[in-house]
Protein backbone atom coordinates (compact mmCIF):
# COMPACT_ATOMS: atom_id res chain seq x y z
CA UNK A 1 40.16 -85.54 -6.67
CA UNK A 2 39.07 -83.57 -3.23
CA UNK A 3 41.52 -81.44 -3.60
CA UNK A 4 40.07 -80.00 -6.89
CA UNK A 5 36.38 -80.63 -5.03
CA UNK A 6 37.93 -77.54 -2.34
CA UNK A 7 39.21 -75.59 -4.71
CA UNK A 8 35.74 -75.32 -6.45
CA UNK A 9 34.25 -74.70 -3.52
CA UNK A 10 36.45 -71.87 -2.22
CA UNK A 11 35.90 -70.69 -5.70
CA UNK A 12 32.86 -68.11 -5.23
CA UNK A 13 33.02 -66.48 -9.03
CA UNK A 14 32.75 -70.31 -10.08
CA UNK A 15 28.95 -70.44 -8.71
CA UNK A 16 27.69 -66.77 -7.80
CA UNK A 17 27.27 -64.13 -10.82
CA UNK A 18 29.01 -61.30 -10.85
CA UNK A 19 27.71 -57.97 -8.99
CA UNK A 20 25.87 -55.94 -11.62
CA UNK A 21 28.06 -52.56 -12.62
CA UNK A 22 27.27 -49.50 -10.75
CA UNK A 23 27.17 -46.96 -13.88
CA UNK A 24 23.71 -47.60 -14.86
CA UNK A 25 22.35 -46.74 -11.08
CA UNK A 26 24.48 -43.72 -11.58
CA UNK A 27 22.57 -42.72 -14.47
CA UNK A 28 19.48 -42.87 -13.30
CA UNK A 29 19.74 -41.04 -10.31
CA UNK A 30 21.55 -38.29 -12.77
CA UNK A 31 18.70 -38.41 -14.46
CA UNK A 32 16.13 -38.19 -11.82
CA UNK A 33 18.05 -35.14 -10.41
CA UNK A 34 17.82 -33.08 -13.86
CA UNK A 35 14.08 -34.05 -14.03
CA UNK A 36 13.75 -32.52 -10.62
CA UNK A 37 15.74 -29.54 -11.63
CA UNK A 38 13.74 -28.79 -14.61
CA UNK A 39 10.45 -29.12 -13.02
CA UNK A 40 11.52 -26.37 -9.82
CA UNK A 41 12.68 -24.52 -12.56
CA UNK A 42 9.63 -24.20 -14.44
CA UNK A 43 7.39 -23.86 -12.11
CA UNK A 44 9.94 -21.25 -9.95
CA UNK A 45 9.34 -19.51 -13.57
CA UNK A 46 5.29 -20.15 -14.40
CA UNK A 47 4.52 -19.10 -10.54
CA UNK A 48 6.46 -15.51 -11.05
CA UNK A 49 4.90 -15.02 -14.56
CA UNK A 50 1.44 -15.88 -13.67
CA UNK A 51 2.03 -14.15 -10.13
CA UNK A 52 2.89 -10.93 -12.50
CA UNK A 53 -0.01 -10.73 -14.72
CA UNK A 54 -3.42 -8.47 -13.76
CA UNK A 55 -5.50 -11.34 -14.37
CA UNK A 56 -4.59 -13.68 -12.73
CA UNK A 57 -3.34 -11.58 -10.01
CA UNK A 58 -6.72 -10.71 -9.11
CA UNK A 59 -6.07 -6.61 -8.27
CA UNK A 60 -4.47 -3.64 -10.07
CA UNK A 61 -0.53 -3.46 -10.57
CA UNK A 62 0.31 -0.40 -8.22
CA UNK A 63 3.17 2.08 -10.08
CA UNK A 64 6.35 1.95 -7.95
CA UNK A 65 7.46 5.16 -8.53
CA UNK A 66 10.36 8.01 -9.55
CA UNK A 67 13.36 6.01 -10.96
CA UNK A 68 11.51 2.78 -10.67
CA UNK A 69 10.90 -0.12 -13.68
CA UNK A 70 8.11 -1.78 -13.72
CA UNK A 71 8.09 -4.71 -15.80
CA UNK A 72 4.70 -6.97 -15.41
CA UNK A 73 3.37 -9.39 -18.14
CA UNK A 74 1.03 -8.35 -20.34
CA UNK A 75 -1.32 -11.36 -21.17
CA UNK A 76 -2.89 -13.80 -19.35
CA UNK A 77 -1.28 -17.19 -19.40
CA UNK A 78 2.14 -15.94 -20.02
CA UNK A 79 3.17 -17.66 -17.40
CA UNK A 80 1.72 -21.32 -18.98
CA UNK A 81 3.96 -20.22 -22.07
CA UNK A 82 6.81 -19.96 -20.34
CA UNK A 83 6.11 -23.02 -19.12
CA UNK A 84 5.28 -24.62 -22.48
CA UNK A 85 8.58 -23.42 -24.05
CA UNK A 86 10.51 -24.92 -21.27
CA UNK A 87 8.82 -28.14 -21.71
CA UNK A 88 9.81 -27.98 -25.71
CA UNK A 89 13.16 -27.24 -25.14
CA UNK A 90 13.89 -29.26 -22.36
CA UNK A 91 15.13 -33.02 -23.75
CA UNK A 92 13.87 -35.97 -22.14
CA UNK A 93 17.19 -36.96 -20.59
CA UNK A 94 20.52 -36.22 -20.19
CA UNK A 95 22.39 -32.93 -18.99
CA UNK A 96 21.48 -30.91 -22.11
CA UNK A 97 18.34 -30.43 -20.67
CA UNK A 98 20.04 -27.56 -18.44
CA UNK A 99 21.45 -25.66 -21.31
CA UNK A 100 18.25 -25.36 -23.14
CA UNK A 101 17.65 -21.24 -22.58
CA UNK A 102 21.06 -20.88 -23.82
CA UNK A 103 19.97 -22.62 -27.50
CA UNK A 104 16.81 -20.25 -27.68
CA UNK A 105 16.82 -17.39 -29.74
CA UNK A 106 17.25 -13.48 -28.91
CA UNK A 107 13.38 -12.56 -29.28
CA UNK A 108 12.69 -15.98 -27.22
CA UNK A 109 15.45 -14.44 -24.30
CA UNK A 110 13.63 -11.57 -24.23
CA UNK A 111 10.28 -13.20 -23.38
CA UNK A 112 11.96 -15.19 -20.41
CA UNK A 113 13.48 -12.13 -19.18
CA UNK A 114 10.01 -10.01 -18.57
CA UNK A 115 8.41 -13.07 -17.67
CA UNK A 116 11.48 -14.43 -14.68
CA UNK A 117 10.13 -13.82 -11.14
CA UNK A 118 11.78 -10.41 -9.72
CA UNK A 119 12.52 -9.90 -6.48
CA UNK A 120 9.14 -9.24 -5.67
CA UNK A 121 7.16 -12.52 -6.66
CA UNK A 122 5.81 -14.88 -4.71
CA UNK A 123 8.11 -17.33 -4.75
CA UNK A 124 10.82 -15.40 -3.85
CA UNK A 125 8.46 -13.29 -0.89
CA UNK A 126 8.14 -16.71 0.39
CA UNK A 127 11.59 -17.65 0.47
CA UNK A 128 12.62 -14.18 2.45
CA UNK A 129 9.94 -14.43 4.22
CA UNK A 130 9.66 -10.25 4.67
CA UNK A 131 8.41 -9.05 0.91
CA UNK A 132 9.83 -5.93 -0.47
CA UNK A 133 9.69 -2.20 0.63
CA UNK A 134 8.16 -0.03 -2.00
CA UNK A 135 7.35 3.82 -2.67
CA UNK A 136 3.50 4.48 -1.49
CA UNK A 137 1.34 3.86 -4.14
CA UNK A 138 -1.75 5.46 -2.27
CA UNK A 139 -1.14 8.71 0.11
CA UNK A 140 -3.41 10.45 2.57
CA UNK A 141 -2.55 13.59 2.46
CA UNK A 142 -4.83 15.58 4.54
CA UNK A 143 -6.36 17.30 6.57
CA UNK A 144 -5.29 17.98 10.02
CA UNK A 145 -8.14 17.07 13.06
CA UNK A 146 -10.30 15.69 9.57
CA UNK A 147 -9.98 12.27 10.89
CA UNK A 148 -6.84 11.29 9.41
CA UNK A 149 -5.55 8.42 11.97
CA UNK A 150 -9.10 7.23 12.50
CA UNK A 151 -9.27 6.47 8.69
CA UNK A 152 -5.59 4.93 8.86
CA UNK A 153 -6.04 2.88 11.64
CA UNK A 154 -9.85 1.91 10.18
CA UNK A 155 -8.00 0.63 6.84
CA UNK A 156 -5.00 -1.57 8.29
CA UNK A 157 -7.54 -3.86 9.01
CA UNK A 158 -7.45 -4.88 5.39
CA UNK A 159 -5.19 -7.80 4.74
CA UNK A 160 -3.92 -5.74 1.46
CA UNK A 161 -2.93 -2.74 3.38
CA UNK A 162 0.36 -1.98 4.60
CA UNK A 163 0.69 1.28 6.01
CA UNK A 164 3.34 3.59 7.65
CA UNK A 165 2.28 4.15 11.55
CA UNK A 166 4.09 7.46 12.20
CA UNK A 167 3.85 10.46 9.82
CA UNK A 168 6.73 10.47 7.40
CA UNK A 169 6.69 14.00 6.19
CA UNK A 170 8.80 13.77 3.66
CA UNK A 171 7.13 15.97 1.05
CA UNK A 172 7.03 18.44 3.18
CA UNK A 173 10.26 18.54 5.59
CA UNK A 174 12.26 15.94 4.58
CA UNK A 175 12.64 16.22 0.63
CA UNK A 176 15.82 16.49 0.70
CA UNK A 177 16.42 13.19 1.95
CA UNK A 178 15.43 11.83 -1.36
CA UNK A 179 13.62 8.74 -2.43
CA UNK A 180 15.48 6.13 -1.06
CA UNK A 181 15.10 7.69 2.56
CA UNK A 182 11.67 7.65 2.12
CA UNK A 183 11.02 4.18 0.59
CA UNK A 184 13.13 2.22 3.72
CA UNK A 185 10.49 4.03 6.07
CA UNK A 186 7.33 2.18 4.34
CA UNK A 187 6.82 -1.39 5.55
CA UNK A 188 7.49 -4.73 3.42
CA UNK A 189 4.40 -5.85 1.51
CA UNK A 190 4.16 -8.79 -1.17
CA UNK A 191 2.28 -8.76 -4.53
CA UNK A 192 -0.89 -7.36 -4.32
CA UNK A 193 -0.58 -5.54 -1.48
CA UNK A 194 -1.09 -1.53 -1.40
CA UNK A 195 1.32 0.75 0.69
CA UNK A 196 0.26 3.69 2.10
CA UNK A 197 1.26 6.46 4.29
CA UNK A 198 -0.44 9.37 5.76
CA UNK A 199 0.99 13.37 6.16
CA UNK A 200 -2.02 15.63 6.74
CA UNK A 201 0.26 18.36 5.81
CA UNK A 202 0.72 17.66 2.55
CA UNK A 203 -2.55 19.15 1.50
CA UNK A 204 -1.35 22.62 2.08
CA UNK A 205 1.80 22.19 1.35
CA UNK A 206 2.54 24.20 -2.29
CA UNK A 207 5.37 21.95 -2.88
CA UNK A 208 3.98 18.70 -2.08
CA UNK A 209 1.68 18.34 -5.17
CA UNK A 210 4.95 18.61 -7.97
CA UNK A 211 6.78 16.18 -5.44
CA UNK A 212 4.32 13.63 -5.36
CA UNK A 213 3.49 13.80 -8.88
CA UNK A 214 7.53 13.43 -9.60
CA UNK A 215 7.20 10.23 -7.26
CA UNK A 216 4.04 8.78 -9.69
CA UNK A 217 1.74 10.85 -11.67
CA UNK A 218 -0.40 7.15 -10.60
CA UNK A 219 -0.67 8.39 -7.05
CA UNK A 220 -3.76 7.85 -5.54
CA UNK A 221 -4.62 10.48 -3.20
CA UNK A 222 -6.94 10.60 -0.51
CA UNK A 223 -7.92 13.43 1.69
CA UNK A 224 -10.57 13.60 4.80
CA UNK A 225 -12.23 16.91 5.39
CA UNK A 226 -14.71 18.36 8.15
CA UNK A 227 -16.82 21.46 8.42
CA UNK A 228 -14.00 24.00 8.50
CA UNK A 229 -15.14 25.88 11.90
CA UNK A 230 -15.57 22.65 13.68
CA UNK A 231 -11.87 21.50 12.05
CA UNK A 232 -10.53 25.20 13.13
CA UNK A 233 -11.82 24.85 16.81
CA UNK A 234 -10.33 20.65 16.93
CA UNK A 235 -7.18 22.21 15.80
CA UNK A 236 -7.28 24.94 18.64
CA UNK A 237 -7.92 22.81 20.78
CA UNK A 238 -5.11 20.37 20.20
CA UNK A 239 -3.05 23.29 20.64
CA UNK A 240 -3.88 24.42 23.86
CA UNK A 241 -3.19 21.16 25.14
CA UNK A 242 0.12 21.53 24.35
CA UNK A 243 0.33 25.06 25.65
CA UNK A 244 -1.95 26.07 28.07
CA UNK A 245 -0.76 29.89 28.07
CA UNK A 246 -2.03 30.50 24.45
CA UNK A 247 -4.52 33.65 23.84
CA UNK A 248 -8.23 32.36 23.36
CA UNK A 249 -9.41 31.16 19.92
CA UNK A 250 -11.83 34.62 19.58
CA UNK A 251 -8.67 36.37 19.49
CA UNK A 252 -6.40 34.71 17.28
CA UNK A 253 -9.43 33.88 14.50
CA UNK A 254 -9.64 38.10 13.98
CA UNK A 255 -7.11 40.64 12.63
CA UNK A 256 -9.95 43.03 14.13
CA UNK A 257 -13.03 42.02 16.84
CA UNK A 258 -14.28 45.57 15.78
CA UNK A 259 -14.43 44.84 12.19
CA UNK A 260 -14.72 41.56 12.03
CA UNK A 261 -11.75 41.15 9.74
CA UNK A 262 -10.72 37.07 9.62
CA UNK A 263 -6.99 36.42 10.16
CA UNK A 264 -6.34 33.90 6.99
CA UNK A 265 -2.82 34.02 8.29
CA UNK A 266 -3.35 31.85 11.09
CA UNK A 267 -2.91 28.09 10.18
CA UNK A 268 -6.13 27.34 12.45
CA UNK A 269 -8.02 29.49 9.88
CA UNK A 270 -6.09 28.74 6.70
CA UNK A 271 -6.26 24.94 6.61
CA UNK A 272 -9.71 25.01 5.97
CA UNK A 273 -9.87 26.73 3.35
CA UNK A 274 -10.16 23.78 0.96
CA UNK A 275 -10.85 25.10 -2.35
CA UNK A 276 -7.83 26.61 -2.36
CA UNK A 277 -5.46 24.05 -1.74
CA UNK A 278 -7.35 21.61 -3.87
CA UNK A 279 -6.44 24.38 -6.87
CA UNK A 280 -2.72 23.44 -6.44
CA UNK A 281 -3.33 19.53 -6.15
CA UNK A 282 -5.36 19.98 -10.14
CA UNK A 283 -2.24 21.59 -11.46
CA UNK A 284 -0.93 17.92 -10.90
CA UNK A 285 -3.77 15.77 -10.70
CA UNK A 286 -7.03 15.24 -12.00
CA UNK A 287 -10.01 14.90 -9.74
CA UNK A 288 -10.82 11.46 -10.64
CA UNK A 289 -7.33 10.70 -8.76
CA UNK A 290 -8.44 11.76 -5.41
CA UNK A 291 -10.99 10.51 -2.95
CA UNK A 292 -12.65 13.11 -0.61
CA UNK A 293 -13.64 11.41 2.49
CA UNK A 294 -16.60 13.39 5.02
CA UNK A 295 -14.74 13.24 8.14
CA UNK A 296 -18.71 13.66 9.41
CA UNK A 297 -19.99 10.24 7.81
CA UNK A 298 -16.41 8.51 9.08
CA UNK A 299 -17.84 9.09 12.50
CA UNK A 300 -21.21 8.41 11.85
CA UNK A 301 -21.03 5.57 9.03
CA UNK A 302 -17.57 4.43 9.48
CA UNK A 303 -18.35 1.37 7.66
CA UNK A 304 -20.17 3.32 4.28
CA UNK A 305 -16.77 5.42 3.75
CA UNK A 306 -14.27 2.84 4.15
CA UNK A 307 -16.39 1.05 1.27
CA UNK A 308 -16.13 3.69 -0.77
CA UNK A 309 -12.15 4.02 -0.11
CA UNK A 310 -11.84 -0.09 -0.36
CA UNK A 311 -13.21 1.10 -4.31
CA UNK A 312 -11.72 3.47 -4.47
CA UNK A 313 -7.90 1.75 -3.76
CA UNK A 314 -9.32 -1.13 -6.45
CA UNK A 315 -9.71 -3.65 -3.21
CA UNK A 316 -12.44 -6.01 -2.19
CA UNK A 317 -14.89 -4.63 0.52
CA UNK A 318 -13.25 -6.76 3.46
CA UNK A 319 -13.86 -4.23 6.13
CA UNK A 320 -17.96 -3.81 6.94
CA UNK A 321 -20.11 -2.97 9.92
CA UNK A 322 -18.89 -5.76 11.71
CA UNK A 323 -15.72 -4.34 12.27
CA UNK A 324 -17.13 -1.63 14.29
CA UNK A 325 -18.97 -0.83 17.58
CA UNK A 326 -19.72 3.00 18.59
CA UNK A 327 -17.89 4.02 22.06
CA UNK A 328 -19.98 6.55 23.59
CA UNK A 329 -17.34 7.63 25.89
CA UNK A 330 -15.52 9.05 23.24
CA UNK A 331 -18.54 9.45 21.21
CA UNK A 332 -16.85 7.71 17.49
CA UNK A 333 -16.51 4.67 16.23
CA UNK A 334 -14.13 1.77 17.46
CA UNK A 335 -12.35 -1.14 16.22
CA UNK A 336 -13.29 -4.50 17.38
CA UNK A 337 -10.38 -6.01 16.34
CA UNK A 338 -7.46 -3.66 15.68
CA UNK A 339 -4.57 -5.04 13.13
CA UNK A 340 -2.61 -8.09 14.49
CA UNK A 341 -4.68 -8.06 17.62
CA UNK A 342 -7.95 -9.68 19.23
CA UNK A 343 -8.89 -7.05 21.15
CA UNK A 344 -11.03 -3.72 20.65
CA UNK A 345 -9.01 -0.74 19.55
CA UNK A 346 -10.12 3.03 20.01
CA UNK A 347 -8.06 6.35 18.91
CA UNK A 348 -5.76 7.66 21.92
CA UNK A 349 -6.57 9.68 24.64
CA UNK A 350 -5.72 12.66 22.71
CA UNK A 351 -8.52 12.24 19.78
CA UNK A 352 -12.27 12.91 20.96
CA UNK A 353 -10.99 16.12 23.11
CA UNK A 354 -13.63 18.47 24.64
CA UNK A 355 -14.08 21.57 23.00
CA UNK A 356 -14.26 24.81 24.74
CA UNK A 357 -17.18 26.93 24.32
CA UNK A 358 -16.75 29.29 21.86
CA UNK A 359 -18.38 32.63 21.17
CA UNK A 360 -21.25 32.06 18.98
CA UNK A 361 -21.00 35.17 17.34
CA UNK A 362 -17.86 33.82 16.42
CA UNK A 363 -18.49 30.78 15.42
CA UNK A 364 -21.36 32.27 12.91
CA UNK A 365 -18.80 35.03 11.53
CA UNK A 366 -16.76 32.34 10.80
CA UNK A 367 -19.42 30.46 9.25
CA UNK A 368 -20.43 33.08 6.64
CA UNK A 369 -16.33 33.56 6.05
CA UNK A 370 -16.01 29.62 5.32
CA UNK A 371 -19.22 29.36 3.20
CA UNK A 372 -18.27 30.76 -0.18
CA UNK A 373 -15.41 28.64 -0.06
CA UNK A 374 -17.32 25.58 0.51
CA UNK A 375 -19.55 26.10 -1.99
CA UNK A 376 -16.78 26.27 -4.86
CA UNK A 377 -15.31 23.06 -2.84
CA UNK A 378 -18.34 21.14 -3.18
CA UNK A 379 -18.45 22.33 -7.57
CA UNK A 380 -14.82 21.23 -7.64
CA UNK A 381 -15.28 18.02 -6.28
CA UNK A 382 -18.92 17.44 -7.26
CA UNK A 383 -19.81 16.66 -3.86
CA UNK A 384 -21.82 18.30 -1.27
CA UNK A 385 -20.54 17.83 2.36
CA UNK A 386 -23.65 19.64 4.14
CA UNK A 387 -21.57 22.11 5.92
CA UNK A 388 -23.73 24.98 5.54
């Protein structure tokens, strides 16, 4: 009798239950790790649709350029389809939730495919932390001593800005390089943003007009002009720095002192003649697509023309008067806060040179040459700069 009493007792099975089986634990967790699959999934899908769409996006979809597809939705809430779809596709449980794209139809495929985040969404901008590097879809192409770099340097203030620092001059020297060249020299930028670059010599440049427009007809062009005698004597001046030893500027603006004869051959001279370049750019380009910015008011309303650029590029008027304070030193505006800095930022030493005195005989011969051009550049453009 107590030896059956032990054997009962040593007996655990014969008083505990049995440990429950481990399979349903397994299925659950199975289970919870679709469900979490499906729901990265669809909203790694809604966030790249609805990142894609003009709408919701909040600013216009910039072309990329030669050789380029662009594929963006085309109605708002495309993304929340997407999304819908998924959720009627996807079953409740189970593995087979993960092979529903593969049961949808072709037109259905099709959908998903223009809708899928690119490389260039969001998400994925977030993930490689860097964006992608894309063809400019907003140039400054001239002109030289207009105020160029002050305009540059004014709009990289604007959080949807990403600009080239140096001057690329690739429609002008380095063609040949081709696109590809060109587009690994622009900086990364993320949905939304605009990239830009800035080659004053583009604007009288024959070829660069063809070029650009073989690039993206889109292109939005901006170029900064200045009376054309004060332009003529900056760019003399800029010169001489550089070489000390050159004749004066009364000699190299005539063919002949005696008869007054204006050398257009000179680049000095030539540059401002804006009505003719702008000619070329129309063969490519209507006027609507390019912004003419007074490289007068840039000095003394900085804040006025980078409005009208800001509406220009289809971008919210983020930089005002408050980004500005007047250095009379140099005697031109100045950043308070330059881009990724605290501090105030002015234009290097070598902007806001001192002119030398010029004849004024000269500088009134070349004021009667320049006039008849202005006044077909001001009908052209519609504008009146107040030059004469």
């Amino acid at each position: 009798m107590g030896q059956r009493l032990i054997r009962c007792l040593d007996a655990p099975s014969a008083l505990q239950p049995p440990p429950p089986p481990l399979l349903p634990v397994r299925r659950k967790l199975l289970l919870l790790c679709i469900m979490l699959f499906l729901w990265l999934y669809m909203f790694y899908s809604c966030a790249g649709s609805c990142a894609s769409v003009p709408g919701l996006a909040g600013r216009p979809a910039a072309a990329a350029g030669a050789g380029e597809a662009a594929a963006t939705a085309g109605a708002r809430g495309e993304g929340l389809q997407v999304l819908s779809k998924l959720l009627r596709r996807a079953p409740s449980g189970g593995a087979q939730g993960l092979a529903g794209p593969a049961a949808a139809s072709p037109s259905e495929l099709r959908e998903e495919q223009s809708a899928a985040p690119d490389p260039t969404s969001p998400i994925s901008s977030f993930f490689n932390g860097s964006g992608t590097k894309k063809l400019p879809q907003a140039i400054i192409i001239g002109v030289k001593k207009g105020g160029t770099r002050a305009l540059l340097e004014f709009l990289r203030v604007h959080p949807d800005i990403r600009a080239v620092g140096a001057e690329p001059h690739f429609f002008d020297r380095n063609y040949e390089r081709g696109f590809a060249w060109y587009r690994d020299l622009m900086p990364r930028t993320l949905d939304g943003q605009i990239t830009m670059e800035k080659t004053p010599s583009y604007f009288v440049t024959k070829e660069a007009p063809a070029r650009i427009s073989a690039m993206s007809k889109g292109t939005k062009l901006i170029v900064v002009v200045r009376d054309p005698v004060t332009r003529a004597i900056s760019d003399y001046t800029q010169t001489l720095s550089k070489k000390p030893d050159i004749p004066t500027f009364e000699s190299l603006t005539f063919k002949n002192r005696t008869t007054g004869l204006i050398d257009t051959s000179w680049s000095a001279i030539q540059i401002g003649i804006y009505a003719k370049h702008l000619e070329n750019w129309l063969l490519y380009f209507p006027i609507g697509q390019i912004l003419f910015v007074s490289g007068e008011r840039l000095i003394s309303d900085p804040a006025g023309e980078l409005g009208r650029v800001q509406d220009f590029l289809g971008l919210k008027r983020i930089i005002t008067d408050k980004h500005f304070y007047f250095n009379k030193t140099k005697g031109f505006p100045c950043l308070k806060k330059a881009e990724g800095s605290s501090k105030p930022h002015c234009l290097g030493k070598t902007k806001g040179r001192t002119h030398p005195n010029i004849d004024r005989e000269v500088v009134q011969r070349l004021r009667e040459f320049y006039r008849p051009f202005n006044m077909k550049f001001y009908q052209m453009t519609g504008h009146d700069f107040g030059w004469d």
